[in-house]
N, C-alpha and C. Protein backbone atom coordinates (compact mmCIF):
# COMPACT_ATOMS: atom_id res chain seq x y z
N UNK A 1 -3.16 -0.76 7.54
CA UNK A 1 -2.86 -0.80 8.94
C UNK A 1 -1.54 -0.05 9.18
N UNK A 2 -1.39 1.02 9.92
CA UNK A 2 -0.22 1.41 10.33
C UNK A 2 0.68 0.87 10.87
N UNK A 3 1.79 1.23 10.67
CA UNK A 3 3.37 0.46 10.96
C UNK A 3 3.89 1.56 11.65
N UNK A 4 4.17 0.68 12.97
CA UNK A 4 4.50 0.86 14.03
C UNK A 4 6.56 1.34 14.33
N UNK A 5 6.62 2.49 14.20
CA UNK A 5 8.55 2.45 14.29
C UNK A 5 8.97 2.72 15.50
N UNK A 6 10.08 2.61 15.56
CA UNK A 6 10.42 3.11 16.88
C UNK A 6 11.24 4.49 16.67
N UNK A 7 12.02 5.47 17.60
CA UNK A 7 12.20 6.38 17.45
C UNK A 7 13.45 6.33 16.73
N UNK A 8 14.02 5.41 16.86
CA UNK A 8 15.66 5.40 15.74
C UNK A 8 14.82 5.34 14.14
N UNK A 9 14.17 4.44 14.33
CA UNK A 9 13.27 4.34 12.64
C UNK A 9 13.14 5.69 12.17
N UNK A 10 11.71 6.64 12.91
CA UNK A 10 11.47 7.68 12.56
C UNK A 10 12.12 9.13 12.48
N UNK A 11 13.48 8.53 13.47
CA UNK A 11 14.44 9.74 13.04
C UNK A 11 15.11 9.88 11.56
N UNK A 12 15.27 8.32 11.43
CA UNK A 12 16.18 8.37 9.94
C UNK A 12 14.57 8.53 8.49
N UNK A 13 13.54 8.76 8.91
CA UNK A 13 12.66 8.57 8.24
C UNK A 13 12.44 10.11 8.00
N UNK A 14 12.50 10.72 8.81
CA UNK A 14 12.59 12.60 9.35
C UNK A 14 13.46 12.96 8.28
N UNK A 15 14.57 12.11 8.22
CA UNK A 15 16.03 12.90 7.83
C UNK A 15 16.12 13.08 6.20
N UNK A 16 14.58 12.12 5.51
CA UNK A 16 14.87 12.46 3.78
C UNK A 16 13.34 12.57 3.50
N UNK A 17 13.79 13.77 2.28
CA UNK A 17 11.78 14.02 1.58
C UNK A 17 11.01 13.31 1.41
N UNK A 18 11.26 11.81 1.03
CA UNK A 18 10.28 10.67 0.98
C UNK A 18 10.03 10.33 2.06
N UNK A 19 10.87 10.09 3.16
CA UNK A 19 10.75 9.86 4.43
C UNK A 19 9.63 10.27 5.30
N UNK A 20 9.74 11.91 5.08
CA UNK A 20 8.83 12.63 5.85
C UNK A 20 7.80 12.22 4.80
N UNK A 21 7.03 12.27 4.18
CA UNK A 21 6.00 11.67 3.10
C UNK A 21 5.61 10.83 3.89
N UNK A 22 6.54 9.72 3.90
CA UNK A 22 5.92 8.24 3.93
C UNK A 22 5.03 8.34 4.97
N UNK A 23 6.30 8.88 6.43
CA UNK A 23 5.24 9.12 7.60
C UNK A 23 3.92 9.81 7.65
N UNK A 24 3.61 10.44 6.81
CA UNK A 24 2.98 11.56 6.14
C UNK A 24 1.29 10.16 5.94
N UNK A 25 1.91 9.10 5.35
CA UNK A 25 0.88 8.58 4.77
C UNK A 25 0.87 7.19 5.42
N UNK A 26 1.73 6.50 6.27
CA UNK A 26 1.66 5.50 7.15
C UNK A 26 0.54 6.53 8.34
N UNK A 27 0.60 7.26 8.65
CA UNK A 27 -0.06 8.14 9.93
C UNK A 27 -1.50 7.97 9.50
N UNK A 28 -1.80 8.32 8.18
CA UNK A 28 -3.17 8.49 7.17
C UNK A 28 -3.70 7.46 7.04
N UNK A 29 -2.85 7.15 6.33
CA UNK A 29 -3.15 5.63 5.14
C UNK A 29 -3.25 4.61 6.18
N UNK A 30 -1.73 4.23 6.48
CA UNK A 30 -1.38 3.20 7.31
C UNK A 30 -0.28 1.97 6.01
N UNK A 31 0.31 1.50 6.17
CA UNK A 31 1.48 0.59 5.99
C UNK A 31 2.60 0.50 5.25
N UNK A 32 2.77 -0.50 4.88
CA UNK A 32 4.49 -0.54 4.39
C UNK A 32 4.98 0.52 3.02
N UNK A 33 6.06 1.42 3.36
CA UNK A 33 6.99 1.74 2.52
C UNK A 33 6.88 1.22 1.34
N UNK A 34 6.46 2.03 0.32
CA UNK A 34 6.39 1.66 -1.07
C UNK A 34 7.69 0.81 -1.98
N UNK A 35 7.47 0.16 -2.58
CA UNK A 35 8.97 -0.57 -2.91
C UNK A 35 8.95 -0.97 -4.22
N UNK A 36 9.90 -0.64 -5.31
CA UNK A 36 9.86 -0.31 -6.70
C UNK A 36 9.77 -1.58 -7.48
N UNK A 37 10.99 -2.32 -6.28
CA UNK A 37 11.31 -4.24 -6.73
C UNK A 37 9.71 -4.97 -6.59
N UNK A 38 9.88 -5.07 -8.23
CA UNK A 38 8.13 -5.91 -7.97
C UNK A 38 7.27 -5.30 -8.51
N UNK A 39 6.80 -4.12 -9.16
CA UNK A 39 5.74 -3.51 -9.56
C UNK A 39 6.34 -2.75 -10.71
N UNK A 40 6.03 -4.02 -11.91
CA UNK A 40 6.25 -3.63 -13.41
C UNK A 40 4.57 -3.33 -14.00
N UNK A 41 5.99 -2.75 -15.03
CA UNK A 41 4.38 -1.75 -15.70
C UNK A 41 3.86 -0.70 -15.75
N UNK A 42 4.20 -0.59 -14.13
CA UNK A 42 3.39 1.08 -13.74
C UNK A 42 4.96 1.88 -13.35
N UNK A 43 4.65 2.82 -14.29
CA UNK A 43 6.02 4.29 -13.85
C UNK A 43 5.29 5.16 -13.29
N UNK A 44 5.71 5.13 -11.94
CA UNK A 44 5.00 6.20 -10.42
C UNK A 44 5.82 7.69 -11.16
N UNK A 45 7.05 7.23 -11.69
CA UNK A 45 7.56 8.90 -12.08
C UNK A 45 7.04 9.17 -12.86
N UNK A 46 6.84 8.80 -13.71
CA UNK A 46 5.57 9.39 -15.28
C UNK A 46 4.19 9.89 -14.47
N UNK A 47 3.41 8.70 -13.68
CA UNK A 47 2.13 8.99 -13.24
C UNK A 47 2.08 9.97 -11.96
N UNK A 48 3.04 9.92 -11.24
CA UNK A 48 2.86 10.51 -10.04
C UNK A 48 3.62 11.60 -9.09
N UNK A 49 4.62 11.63 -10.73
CA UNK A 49 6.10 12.28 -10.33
C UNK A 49 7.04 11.61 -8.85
N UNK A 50 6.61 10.72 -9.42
CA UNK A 50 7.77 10.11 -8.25
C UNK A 50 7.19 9.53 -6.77
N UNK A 51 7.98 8.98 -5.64
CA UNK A 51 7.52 8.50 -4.71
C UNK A 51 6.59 9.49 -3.92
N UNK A 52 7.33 10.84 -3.88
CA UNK A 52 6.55 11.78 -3.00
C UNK A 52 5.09 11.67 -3.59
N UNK A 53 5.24 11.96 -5.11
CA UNK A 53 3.87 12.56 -5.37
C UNK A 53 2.48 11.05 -5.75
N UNK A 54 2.99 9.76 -5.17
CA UNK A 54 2.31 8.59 -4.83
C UNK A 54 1.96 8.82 -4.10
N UNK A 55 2.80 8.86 -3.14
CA UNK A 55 2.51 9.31 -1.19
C UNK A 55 1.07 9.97 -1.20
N UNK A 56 1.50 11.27 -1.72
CA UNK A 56 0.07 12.72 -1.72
C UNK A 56 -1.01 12.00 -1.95
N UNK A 57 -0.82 11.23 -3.49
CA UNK A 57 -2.44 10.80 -4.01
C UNK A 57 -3.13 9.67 -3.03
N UNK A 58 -1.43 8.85 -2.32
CA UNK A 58 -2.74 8.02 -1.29
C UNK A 58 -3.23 8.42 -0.42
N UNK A 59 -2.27 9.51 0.19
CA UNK A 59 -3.44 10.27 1.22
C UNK A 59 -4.59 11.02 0.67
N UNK A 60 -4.32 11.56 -0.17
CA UNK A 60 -5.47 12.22 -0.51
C UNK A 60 -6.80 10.79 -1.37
N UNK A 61 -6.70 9.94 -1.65
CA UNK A 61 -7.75 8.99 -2.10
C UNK A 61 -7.86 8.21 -1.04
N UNK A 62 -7.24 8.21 -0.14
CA UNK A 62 -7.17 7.95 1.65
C UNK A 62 -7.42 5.85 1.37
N UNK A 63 -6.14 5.67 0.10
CA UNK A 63 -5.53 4.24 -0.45
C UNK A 63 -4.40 3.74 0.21
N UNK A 64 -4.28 2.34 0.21
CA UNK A 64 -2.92 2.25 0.31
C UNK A 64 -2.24 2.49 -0.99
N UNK A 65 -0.87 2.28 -1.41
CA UNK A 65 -0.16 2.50 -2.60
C UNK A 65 -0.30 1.08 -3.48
N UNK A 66 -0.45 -0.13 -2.62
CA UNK A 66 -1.20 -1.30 -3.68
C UNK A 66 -2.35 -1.43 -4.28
N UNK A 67 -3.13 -0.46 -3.41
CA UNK A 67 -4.72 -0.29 -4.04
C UNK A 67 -4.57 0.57 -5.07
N UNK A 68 -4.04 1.56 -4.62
CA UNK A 68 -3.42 2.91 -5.99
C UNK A 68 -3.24 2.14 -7.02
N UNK A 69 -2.06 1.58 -6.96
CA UNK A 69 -1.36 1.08 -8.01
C UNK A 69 -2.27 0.08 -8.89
N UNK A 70 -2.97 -1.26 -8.27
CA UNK A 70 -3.30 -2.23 -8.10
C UNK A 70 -2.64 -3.16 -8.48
N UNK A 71 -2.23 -3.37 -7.20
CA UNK A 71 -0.90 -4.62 -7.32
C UNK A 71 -1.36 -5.48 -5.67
N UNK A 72 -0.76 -6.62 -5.33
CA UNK A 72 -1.63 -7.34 -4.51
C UNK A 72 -0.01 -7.64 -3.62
N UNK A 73 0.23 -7.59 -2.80
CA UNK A 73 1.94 -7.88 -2.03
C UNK A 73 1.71 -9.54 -1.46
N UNK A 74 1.99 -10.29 -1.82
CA UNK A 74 1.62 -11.08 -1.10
C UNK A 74 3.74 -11.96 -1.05
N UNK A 75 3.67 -12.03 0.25
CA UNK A 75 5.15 -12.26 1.00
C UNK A 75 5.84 -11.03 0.67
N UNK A 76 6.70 -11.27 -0.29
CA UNK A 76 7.93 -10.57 -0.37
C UNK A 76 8.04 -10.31 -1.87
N UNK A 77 6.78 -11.01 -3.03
CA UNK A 77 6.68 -10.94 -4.39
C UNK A 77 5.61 -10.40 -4.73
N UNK A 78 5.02 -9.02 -5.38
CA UNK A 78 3.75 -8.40 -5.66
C UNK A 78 3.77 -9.20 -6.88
N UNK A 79 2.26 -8.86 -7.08
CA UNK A 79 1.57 -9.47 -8.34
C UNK A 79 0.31 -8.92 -8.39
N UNK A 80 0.20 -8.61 -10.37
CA UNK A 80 -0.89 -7.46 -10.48
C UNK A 80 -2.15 -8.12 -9.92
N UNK A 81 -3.22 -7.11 -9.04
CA UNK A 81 -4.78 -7.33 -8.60
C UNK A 81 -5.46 -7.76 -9.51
């Protein structure tokens, strides 16, 4: 589901390479900002070169990044699917 910013959000979101990404794949995909705290195990820089190149593969497998990954977010603590 896409996440909704307001224009102060998406300016500072504009202003860095992951940023523009993310929007890139909240627009596509749809939801929350990928977040490192919490998802052991999997190295996105080994597999994916990094946040950007997560971003790409979920748009392009048209995933969120928990389905990618498979990891399950539930509150504020992920835990593997």
């Amino acid at each position: 589901m896409k996440v909704e910013y307001d224009d102060i959000d998406i300016k500072l979101f504009k202003s860095d390479p992951i940023g523009r990404v993310y929007l890139e794949y909240n627009d596509t995909v749809g939801g929350e900002p990928f977040n490192r705290c919490g998802v052991e195990g999997v190295d996105i820089d080994k597999l994916y070169g990094g946040e950007i190149g997560l971003y790409h593969e979920c748009i392009k497998q048209g995933k969120t990044w928990e389905d990618l990954l498979g990891v399950k977010v539930n509150s504020d603590i992920m835990v593997e699917a």
